[in-house]
C-alpha atoms as a PDB file:
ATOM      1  CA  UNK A   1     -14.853 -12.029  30.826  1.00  0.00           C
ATOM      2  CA  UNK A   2     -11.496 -10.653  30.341  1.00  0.00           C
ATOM      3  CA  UNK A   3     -10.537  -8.337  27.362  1.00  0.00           C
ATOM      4  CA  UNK A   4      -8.163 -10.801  25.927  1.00  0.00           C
ATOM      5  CA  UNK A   5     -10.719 -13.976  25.873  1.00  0.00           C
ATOM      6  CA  UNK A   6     -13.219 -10.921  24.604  1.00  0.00           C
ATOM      7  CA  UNK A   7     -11.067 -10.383  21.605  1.00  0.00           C
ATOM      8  CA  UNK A   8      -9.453 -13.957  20.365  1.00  0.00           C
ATOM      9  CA  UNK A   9     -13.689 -14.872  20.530  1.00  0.00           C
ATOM     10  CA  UNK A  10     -13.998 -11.597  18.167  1.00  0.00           C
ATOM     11  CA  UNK A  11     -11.336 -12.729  16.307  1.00  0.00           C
ATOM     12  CA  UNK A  12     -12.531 -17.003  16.061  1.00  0.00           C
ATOM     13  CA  UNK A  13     -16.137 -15.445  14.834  1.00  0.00           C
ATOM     14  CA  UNK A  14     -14.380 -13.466  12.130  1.00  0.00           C
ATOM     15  CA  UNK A  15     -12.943 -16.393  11.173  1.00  0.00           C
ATOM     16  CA  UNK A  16     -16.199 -18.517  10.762  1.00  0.00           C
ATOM     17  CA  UNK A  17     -17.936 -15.583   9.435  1.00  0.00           C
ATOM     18  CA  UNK A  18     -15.839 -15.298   6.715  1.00  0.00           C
ATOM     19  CA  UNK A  19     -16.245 -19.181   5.601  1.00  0.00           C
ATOM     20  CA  UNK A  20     -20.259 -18.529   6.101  1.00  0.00           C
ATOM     21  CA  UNK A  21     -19.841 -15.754   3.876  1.00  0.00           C
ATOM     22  CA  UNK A  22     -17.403 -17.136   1.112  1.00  0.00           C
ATOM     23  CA  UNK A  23     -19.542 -19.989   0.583  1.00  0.00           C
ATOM     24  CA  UNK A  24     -22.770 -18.365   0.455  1.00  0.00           C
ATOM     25  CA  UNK A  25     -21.222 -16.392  -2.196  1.00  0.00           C
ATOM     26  CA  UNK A  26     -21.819 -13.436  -0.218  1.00  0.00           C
ATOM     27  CA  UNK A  27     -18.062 -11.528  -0.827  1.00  0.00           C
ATOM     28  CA  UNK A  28     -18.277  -7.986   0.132  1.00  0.00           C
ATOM     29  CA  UNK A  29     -19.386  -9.208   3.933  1.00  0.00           C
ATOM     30  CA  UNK A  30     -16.693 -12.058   2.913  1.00  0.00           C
ATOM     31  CA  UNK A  31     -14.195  -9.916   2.024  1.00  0.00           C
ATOM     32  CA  UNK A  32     -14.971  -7.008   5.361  1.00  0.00           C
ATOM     33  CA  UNK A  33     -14.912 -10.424   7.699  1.00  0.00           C
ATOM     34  CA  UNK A  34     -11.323 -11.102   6.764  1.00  0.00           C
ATOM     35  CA  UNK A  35     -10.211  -7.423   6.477  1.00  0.00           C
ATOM     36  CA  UNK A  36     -11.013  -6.940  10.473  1.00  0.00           C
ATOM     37  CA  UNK A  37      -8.993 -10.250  11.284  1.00  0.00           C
ATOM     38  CA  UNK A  38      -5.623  -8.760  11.115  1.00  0.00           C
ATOM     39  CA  UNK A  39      -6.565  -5.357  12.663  1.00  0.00           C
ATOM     40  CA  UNK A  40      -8.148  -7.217  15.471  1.00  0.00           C
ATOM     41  CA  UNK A  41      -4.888  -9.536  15.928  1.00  0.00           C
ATOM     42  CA  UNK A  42      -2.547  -6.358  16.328  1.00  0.00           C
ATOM     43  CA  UNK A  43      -5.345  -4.780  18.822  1.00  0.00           C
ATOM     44  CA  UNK A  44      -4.525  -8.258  20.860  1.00  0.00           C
ATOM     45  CA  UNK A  45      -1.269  -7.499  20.452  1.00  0.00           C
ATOM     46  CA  UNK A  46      -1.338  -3.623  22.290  1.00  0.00           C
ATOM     47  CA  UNK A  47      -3.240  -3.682  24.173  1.00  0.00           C
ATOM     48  CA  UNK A  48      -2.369  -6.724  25.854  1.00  0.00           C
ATOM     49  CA  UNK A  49       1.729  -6.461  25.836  1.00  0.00           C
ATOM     50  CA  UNK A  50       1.778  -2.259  25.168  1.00  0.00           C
ATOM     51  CA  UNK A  51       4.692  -2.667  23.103  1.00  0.00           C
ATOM     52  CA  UNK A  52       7.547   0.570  22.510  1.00  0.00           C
ATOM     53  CA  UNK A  53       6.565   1.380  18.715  1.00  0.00           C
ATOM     54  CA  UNK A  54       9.332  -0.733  17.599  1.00  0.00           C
ATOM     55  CA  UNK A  55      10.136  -2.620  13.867  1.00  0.00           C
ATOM     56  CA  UNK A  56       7.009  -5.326  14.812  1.00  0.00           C
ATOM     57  CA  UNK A  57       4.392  -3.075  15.987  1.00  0.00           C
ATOM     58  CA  UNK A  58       5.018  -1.084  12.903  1.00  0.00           C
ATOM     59  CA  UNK A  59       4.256  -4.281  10.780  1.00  0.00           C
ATOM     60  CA  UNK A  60       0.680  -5.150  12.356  1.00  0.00           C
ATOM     61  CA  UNK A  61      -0.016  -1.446  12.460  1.00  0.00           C
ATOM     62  CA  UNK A  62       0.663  -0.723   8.641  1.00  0.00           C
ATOM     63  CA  UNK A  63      -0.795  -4.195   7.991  1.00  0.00           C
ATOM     64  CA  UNK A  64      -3.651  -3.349   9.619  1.00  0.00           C
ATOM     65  CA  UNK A  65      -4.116   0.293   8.045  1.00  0.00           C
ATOM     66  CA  UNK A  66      -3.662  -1.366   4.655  1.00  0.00           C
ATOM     67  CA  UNK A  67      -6.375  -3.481   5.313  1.00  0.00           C
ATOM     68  CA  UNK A  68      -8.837  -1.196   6.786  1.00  0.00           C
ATOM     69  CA  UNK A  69      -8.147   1.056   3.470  1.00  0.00           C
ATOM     70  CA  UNK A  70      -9.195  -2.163   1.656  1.00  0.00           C
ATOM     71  CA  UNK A  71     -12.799  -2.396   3.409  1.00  0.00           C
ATOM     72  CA  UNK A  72     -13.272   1.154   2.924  1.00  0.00           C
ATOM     73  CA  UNK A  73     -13.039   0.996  -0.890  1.00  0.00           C
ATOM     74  CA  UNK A  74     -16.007  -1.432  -0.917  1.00  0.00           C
ATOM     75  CA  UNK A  75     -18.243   1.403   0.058  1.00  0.00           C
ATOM     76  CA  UNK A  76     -19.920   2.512  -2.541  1.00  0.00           C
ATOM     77  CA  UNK A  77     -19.282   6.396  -1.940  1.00  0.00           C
ATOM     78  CA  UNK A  78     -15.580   5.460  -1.696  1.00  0.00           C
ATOM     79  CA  UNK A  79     -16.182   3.122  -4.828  1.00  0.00           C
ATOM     80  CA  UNK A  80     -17.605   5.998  -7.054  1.00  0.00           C
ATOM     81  CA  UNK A  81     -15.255   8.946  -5.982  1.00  0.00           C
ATOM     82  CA  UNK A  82     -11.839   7.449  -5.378  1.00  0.00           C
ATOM     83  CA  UNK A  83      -9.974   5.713  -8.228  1.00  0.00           C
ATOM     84  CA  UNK A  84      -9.135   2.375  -8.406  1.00  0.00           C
ATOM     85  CA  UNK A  85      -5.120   3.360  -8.899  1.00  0.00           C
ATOM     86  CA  UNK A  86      -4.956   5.458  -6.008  1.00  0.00           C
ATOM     87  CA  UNK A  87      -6.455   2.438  -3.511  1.00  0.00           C
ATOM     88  CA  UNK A  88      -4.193   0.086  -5.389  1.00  0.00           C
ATOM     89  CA  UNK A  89      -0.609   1.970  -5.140  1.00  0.00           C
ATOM     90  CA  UNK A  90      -1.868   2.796  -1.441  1.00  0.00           C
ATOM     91  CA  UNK A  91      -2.859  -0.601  -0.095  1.00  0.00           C
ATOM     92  CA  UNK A  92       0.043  -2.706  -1.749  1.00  0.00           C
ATOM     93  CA  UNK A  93       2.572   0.278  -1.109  1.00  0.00           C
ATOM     94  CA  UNK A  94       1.309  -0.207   2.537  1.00  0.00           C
ATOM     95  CA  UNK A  95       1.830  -3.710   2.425  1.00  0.00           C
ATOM     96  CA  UNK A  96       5.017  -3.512   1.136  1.00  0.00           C
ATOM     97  CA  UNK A  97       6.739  -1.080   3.632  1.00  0.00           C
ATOM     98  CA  UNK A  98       4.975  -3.234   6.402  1.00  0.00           C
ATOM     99  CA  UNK A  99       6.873  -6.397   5.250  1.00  0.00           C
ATOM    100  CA  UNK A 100      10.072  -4.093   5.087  1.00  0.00           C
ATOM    101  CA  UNK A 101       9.596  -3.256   8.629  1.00  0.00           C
ATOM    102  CA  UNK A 102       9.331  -6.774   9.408  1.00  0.00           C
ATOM    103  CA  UNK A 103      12.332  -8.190   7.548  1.00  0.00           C
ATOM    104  CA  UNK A 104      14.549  -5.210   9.650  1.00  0.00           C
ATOM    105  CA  UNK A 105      12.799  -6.654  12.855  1.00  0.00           C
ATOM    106  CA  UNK A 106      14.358  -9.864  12.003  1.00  0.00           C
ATOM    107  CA  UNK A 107      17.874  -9.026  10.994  1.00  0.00           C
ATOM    108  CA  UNK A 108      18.577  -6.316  13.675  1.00  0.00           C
ATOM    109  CA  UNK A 109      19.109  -8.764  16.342  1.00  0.00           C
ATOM    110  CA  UNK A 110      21.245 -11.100  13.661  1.00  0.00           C
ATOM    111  CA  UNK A 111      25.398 -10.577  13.171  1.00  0.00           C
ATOM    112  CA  UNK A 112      25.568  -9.925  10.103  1.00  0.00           C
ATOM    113  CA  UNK A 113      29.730 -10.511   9.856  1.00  0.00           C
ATOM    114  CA  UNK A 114      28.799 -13.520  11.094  1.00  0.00           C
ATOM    115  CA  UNK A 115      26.144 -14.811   8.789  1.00  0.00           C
ATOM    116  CA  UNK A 116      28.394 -13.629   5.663  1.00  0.00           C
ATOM    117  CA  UNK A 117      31.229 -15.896   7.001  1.00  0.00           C
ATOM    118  CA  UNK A 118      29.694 -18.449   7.879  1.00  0.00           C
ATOM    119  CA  UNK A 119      26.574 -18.736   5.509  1.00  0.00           C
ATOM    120  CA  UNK A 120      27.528 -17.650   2.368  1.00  0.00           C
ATOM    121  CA  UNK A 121      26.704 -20.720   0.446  1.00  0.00           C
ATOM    122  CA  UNK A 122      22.695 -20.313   1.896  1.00  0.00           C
ATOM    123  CA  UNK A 123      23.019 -16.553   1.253  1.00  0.00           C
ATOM    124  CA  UNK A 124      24.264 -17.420  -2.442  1.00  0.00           C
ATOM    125  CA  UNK A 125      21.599 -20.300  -3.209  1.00  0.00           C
ATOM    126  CA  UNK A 126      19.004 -17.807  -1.836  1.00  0.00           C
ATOM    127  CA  UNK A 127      19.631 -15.423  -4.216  1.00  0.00           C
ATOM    128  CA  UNK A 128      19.448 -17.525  -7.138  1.00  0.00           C
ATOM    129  CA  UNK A 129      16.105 -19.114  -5.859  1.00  0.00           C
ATOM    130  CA  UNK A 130      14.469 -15.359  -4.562  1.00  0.00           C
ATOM    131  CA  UNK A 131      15.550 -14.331  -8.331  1.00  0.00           C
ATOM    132  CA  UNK A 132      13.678 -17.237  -9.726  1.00  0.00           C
ATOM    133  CA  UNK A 133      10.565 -17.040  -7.954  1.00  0.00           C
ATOM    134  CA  UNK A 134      10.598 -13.544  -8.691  1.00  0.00           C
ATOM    135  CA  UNK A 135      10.654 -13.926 -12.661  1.00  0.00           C
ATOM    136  CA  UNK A 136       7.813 -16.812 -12.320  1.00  0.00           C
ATOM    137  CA  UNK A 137       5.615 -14.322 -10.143  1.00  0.00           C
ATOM    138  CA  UNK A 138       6.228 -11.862 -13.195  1.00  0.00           C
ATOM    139  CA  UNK A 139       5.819 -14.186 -15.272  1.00  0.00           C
ATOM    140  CA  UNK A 140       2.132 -15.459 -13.846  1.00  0.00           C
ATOM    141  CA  UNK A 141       1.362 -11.536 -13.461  1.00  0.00           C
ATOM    142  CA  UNK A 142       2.696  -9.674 -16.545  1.00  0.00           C
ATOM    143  CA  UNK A 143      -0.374 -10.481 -19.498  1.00  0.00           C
ATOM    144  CA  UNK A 144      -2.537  -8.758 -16.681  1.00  0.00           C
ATOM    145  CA  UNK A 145      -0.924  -5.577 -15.757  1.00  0.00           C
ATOM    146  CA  UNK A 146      -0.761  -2.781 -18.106  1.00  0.00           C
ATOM    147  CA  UNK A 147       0.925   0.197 -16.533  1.00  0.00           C
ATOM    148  CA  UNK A 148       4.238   0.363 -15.239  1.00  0.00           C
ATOM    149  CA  UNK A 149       3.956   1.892 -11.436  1.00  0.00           C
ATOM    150  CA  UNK A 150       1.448  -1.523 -11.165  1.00  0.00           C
ATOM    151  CA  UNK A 151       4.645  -3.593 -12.428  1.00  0.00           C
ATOM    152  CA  UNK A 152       7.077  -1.461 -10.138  1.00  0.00           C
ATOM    153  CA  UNK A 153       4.497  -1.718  -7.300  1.00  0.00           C
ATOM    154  CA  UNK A 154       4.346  -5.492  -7.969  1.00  0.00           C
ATOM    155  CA  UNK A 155       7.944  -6.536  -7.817  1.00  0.00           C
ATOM    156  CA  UNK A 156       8.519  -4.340  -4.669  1.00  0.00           C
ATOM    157  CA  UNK A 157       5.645  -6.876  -3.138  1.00  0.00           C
ATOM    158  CA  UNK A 158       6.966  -9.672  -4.168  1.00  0.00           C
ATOM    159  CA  UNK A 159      10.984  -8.864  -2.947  1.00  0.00           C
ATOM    160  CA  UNK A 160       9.927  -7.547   0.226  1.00  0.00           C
ATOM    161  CA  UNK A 161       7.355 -11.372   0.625  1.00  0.00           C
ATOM    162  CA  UNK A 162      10.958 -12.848  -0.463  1.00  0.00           C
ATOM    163  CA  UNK A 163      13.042 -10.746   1.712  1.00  0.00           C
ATOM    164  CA  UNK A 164      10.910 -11.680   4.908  1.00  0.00           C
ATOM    165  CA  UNK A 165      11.284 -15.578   4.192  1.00  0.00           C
ATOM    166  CA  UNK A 166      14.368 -15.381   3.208  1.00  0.00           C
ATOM    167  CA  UNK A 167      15.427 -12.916   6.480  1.00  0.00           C
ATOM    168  CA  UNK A 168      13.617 -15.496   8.595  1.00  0.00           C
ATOM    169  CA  UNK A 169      14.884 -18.785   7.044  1.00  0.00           C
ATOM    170  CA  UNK A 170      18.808 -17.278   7.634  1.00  0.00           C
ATOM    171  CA  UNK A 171      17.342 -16.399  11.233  1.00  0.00           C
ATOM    172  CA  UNK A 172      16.462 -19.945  12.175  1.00  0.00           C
ATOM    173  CA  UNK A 173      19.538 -21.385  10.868  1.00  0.00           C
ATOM    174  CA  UNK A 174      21.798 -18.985  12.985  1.00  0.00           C
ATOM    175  CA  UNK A 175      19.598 -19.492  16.253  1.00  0.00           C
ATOM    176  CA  UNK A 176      17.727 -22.889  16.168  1.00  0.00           C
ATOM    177  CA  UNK A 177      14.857 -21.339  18.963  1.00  0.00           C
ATOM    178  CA  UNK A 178      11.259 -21.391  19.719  1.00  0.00           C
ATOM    179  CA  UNK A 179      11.042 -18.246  18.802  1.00  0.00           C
ATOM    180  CA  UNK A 180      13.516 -18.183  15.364  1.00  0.00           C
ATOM    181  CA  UNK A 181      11.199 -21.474  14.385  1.00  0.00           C
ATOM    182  CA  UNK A 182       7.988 -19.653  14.975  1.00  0.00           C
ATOM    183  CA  UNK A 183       8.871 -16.723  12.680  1.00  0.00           C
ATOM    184  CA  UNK A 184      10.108 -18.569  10.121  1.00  0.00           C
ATOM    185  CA  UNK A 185       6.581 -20.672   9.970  1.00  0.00           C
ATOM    186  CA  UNK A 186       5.102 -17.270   9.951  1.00  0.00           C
ATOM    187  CA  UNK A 187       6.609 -16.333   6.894  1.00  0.00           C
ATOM    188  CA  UNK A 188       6.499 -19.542   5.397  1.00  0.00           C
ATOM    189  CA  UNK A 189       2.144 -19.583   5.896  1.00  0.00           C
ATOM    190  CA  UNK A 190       2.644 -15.656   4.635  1.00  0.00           C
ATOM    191  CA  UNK A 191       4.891 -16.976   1.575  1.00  0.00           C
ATOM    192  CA  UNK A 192       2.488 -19.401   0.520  1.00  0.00           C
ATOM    193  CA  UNK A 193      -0.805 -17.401   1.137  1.00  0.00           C
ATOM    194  CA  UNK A 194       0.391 -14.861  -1.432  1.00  0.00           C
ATOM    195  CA  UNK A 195       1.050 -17.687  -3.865  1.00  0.00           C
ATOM    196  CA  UNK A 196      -2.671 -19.039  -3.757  1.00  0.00           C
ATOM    197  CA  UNK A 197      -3.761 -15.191  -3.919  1.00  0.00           C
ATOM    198  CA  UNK A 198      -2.048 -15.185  -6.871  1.00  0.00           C
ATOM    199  CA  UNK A 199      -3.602 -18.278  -8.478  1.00  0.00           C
ATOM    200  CA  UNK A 200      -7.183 -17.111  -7.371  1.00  0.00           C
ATOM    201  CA  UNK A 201      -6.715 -13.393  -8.961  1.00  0.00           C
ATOM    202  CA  UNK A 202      -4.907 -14.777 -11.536  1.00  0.00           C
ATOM    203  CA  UNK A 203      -5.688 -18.806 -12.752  1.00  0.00           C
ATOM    204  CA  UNK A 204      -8.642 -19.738 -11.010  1.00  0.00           C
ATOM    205  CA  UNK A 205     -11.297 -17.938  -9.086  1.00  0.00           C
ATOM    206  CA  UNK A 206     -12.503 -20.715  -6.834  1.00  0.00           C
ATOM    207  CA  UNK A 207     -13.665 -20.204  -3.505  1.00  0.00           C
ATOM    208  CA  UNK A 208     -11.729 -22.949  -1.592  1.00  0.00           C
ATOM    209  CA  UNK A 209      -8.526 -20.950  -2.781  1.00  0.00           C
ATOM    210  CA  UNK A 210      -9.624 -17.586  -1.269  1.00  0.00           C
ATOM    211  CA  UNK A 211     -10.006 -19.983   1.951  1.00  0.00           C
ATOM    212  CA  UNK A 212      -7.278 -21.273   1.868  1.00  0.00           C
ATOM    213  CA  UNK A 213      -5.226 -17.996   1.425  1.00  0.00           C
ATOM    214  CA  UNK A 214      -7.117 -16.921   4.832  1.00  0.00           C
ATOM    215  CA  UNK A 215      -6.313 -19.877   6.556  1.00  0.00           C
ATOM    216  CA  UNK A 216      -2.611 -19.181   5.594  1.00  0.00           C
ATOM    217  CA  UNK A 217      -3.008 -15.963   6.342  1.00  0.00           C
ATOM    218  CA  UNK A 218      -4.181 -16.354   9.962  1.00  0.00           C
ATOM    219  CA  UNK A 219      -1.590 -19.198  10.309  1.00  0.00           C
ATOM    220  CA  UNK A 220       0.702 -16.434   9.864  1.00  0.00           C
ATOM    221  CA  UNK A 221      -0.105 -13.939  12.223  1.00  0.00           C
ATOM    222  CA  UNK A 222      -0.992 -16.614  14.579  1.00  0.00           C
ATOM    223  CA  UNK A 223       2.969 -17.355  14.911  1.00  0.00           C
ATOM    224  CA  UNK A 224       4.111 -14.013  14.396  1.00  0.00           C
ATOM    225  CA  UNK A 225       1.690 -13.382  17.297  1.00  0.00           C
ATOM    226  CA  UNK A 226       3.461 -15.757  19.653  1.00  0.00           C
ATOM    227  CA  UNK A 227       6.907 -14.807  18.603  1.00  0.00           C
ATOM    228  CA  UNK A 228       6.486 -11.953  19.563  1.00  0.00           C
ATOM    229  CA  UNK A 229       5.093 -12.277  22.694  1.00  0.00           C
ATOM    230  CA  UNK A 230       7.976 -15.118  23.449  1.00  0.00           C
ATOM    231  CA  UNK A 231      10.761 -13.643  25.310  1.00  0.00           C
ATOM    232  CA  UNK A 232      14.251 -14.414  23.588  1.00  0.00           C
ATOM    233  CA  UNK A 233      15.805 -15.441  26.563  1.00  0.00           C
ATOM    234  CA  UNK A 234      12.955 -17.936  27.155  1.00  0.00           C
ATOM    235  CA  UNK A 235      13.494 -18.939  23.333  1.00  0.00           C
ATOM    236  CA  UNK A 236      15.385 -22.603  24.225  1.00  0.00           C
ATOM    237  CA  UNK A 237      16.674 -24.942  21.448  1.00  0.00           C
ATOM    238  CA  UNK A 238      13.785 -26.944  19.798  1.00  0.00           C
ATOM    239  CA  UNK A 239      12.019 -29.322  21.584  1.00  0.00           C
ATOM    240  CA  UNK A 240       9.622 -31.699  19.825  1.00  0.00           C
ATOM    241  CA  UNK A 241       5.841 -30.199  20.562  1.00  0.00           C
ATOM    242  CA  UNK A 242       7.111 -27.731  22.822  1.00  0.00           C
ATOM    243  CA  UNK A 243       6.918 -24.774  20.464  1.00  0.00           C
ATOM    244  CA  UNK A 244       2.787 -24.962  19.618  1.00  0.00           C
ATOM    245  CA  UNK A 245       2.093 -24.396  23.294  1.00  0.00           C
END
């Protein structure tokens, strides 16, 4: 069996692991199944293609690190002898610069001249709309957090979430490909998995949400998985089913 079939299996059993685990009410094991998901994708991801460290790789890596750091603060030694703060700032500070590598993966290969001339009326309307989905975020957020490097940590996360959607939304506009289509879907499933996150930390803590915000979450690396392995030269103009093969 090859390594590739070796890992997406690894990666599959994670999956169901985690839905075993979330409904047996079982979260820690829960919450360590869907922690390796992501590290295992971007393990797929070098050691199949062997990438240059470039913008992407940096994403999954830092991702992936942030992640890890997040199943190591369930350990009880970590539990009792680091603070809660420190994990926080690191993890979501992680997160954030991981998404800001993304967004530059995205708009290095755009013209940006170009995109100001021609789609300043999208560039416009997407400011207004990032702006208001960032004072309802704050809005949902604010009667929980207290101190003000969690608030400053907290709109960073959210602008750079923004950034990437809107970075990938402006992308698919200006190229209409497989591969401009596939990021874009990424960001959307990564867009909306932070929004149920949000409602399960902060409305309701039901389990079908936490699914839900895994599912999205896979769905999301899942396309920025076969973006990136789609050549852009190979990247044609949409066709119909074409791009979920």
């Amino acid at each position: 069996m090859s390594r590739t079939k070796i890992l997406i299996g690894f990666i599959i059993l994670l999956c169901v692991l985690f839905t075993v685990f979330e409904f047996g009410e079982i979260l820690w094991l829960s919450e360590v199944s869907r922690g390796l998901i992501v590290p295992s994708i971007t393990v797929l991801y070098i050691t199949n293609y062997k990438p240059k460290i470039c913008c992407f790789a940096l994403f999954l890596i830092l991702f992936s690190l942030a992640e890890i750091i997040s199943i190591l603060s369930l350990l009880p030694v970590v539990e009792s002898k680091v603070p809660y703060l420190l994990i926080y700032y690191t993890c979501n500070g992680l997160y954030a610069t991981a998404y800001s590598f993304l967004v530059f993966n995205i708009i290095r290969t755009l013209n940006i001249r170009v995109i100001a001339r021609n789609f300043y009326i999208h560039l416009f309307v997407l400011a207004i709309l990032n702006s208001y989905l960032l004072y309802v975020l704050f809005k949902i957020m604010s009667p929980f957090i207290l101190d003000i490097g969690e608030i400053f940590i907290e709109i960073a996360y959210n602008i750079a979430i923004l950034m990437v959607l809107s970075a990938s939304l402006i992308n698919f506009i200006y190229k209409d490909t497989q591969k401009s289509l596939l990021m874009f879907l990424g960001s959307l499933c990564i867009f909306f998995s932070e929004v149920i996150q949000l409602a399960y930390l902060y409305i309701s803590s039901k389990i079908l949400l936490d699914i839900l915000y895994t599912i999205l979450l896979v769905a999301a690396f899942y396309f920025f998985y076969k973006q990136a392995i789609l050549n852009e030269e190979e990247s044609s103009v949409l066709s119909g089913n074409e791009v979920f093969k």
